[in-house]
Protein backbone atom coordinates (compact mmCIF):
# COMPACT_ATOMS: atom_id res chain seq x y z
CA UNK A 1 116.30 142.29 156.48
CA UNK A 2 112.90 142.07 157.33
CA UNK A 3 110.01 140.47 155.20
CA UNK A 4 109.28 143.84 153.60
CA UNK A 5 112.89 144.39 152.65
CA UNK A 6 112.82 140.82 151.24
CA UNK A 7 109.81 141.25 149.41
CA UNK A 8 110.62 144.48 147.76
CA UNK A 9 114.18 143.62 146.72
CA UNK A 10 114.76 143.25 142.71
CA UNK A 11 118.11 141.77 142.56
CA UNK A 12 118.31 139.41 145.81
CA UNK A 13 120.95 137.71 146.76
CA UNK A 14 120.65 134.07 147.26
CA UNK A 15 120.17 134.74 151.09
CA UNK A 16 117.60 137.37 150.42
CA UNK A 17 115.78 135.05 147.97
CA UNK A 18 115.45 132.44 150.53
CA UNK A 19 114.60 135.07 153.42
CA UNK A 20 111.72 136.19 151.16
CA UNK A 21 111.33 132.60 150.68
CA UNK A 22 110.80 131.89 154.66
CA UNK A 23 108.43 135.00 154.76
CA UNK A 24 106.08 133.31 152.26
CA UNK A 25 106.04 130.40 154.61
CA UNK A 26 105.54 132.63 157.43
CA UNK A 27 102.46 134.00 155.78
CA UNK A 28 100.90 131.14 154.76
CA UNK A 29 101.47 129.30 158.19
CA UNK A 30 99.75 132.25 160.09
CA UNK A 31 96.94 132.82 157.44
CA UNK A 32 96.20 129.41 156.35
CA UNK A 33 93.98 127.23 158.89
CA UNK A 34 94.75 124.00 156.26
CA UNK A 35 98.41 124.35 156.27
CA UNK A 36 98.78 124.13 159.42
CA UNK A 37 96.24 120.87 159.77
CA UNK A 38 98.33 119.68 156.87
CA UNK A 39 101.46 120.49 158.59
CA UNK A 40 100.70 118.21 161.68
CA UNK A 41 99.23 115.50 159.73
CA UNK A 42 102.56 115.73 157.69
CA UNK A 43 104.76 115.49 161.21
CA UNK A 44 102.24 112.94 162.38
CA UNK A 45 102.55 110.75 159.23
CA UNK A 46 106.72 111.13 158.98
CA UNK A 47 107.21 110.06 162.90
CA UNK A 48 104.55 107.57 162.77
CA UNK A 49 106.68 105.92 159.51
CA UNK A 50 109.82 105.66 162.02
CA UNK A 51 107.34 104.19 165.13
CA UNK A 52 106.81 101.39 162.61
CA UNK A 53 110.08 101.28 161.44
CA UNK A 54 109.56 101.89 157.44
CA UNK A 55 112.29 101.57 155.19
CA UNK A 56 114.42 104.65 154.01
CA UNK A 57 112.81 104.84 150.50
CA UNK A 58 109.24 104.17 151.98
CA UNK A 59 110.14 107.45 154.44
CA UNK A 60 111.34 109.24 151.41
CA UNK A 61 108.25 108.27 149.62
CA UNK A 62 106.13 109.67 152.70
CA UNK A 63 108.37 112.70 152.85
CA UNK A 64 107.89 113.61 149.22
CA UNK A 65 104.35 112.95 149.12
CA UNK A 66 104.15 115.81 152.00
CA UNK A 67 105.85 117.41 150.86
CA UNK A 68 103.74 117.74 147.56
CA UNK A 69 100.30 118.88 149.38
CA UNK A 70 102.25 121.59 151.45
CA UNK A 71 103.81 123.00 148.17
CA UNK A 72 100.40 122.45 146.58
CA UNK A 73 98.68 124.45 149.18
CA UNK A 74 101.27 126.86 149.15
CA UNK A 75 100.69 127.74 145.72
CA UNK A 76 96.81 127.31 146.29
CA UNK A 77 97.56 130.37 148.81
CA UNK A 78 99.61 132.37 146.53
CA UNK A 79 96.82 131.92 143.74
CA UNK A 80 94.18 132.97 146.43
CA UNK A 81 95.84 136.30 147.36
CA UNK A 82 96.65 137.55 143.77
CA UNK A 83 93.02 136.49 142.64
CA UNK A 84 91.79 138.55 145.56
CA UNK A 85 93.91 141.61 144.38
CA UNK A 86 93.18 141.20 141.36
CA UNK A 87 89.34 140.19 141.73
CA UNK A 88 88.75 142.39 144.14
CA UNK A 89 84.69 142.18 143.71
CA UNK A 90 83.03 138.82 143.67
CA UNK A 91 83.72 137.25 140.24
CA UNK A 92 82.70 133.51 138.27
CA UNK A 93 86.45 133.93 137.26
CA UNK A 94 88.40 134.45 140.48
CA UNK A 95 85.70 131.67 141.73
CA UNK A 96 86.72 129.25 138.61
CA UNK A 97 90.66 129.68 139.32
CA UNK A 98 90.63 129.72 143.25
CA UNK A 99 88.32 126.34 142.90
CA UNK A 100 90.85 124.72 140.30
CA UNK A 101 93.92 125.38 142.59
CA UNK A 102 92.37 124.46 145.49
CA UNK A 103 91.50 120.99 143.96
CA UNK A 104 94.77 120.23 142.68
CA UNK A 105 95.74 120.22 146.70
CA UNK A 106 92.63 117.94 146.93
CA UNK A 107 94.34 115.72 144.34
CA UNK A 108 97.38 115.72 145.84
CA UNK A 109 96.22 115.05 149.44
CA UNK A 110 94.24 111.89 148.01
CA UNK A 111 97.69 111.07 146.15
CA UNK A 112 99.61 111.51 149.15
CA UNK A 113 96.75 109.24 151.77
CA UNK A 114 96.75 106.48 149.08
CA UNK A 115 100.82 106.47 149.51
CA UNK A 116 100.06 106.62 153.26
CA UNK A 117 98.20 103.70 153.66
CA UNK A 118 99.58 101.45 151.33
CA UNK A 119 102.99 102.27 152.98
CA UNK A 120 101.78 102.81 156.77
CA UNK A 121 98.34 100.51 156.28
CA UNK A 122 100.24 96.58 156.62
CA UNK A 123 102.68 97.54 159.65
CA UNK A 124 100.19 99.10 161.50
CA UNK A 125 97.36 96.31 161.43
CA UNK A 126 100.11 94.26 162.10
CA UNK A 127 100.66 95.59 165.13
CA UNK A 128 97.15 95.10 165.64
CA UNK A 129 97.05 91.55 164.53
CA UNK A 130 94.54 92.31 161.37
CA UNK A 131 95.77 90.57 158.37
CA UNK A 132 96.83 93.62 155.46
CA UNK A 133 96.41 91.58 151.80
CA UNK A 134 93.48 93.62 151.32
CA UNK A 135 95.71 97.08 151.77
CA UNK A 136 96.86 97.87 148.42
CA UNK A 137 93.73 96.51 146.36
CA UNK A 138 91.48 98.42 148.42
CA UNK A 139 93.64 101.86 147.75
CA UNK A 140 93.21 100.87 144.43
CA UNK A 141 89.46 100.73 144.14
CA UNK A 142 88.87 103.75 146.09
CA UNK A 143 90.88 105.39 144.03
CA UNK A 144 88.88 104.01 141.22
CA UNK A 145 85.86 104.65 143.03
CA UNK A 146 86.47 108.56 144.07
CA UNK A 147 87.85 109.11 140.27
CA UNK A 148 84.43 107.55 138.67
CA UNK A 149 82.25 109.79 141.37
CA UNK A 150 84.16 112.96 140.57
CA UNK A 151 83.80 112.54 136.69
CA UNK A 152 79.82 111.74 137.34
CA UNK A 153 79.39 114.67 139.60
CA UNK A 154 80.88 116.72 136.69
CA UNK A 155 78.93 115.63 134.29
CA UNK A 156 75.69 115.31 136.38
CA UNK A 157 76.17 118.65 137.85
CA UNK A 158 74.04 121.93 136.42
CA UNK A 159 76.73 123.11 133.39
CA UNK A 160 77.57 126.51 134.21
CA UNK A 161 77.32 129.21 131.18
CA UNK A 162 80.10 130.96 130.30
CA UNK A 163 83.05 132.79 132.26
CA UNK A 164 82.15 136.34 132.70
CA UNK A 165 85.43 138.52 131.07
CA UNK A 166 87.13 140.91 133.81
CA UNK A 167 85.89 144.05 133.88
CA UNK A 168 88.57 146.70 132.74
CA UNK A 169 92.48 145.48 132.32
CA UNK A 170 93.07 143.19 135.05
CA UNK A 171 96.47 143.86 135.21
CA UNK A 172 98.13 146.84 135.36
């Protein structure tokens, strides 16, 4: 069965579902530039946690946080192309959704980094001979820091008047 079979089956099989499944991945590998940077950085990240010899639930920590921005910018992908067909002329609402989802895989990525260096940060300036106290504090106020500068850019930016509505049923 090939991805158009998969696709356009109603009552899949369990084998189908996760063939249809592997073509979503497929799709999203060969159109998405970010998932596959995020993809390395996620390999990079996982083998780098065994160089430095993390513990099981750190790696699982690492793995799951990864795992969260590639399923985040999976979904950002599937939002994209349905906005797209269903927007299919410039619009402040397809604009307004496509801009949320992608910044919930912004919000996850920053999730995921913080998780990297706290876990990653003190074994690898080890190995360098830097001293890592100031790891997890400084995760912590650059969190604080990046969550105080988005909520002033909000309210600082130019408020935007209201949501256009679709033009005609957007679904058929």
């Amino acid at each position: 069965m090939d991805c158009e079979e998969a696709e356009a089956a109603v009552n899949r099989t369990l084998a189908e579902a996760f063939r249809a499944a592997g073509c979503g991945v497929a799709y999203a590998l060969r159109t998405q530039r970010n998932l596959r940077i995020q993809c390395a950085v996620a390999a990079g990240v996982l083998a780098l946690a065994l160089v430095v010899d993390a513990s099981a639930m750190e790696v699982a920590l690492l793995a799951v946080a990864c795992g969260l921005v590639l399923s985040l910018e999976l979904v950002n992908t599937a939002v994209e192309v349905l906005v797209d067909g269903l927007w299919p002329q410039p619009s402040q609402v397809a604009r307004r959704v496509k801009d949320t989802s992608a910044a919930a895989v912004v919000l996850g990525a920053a999730a995921a980094a913080a998780a990297g260096a706290v876990v990653l940060g003190p074994p690898l300036l080890a190995r360098l001979g830097v001293p890592a106290t100031w790891v997890k504090p400084t995760v912590a106020a650059v969190g604080a820091v990046a969550a105080a500068g988005a909520a002033a850019w909000r309210t600082l930016r130019r408020p935007s008047g209201p949501v256009e509505k679709a033009s005609g049923p957007v679904l058929k």
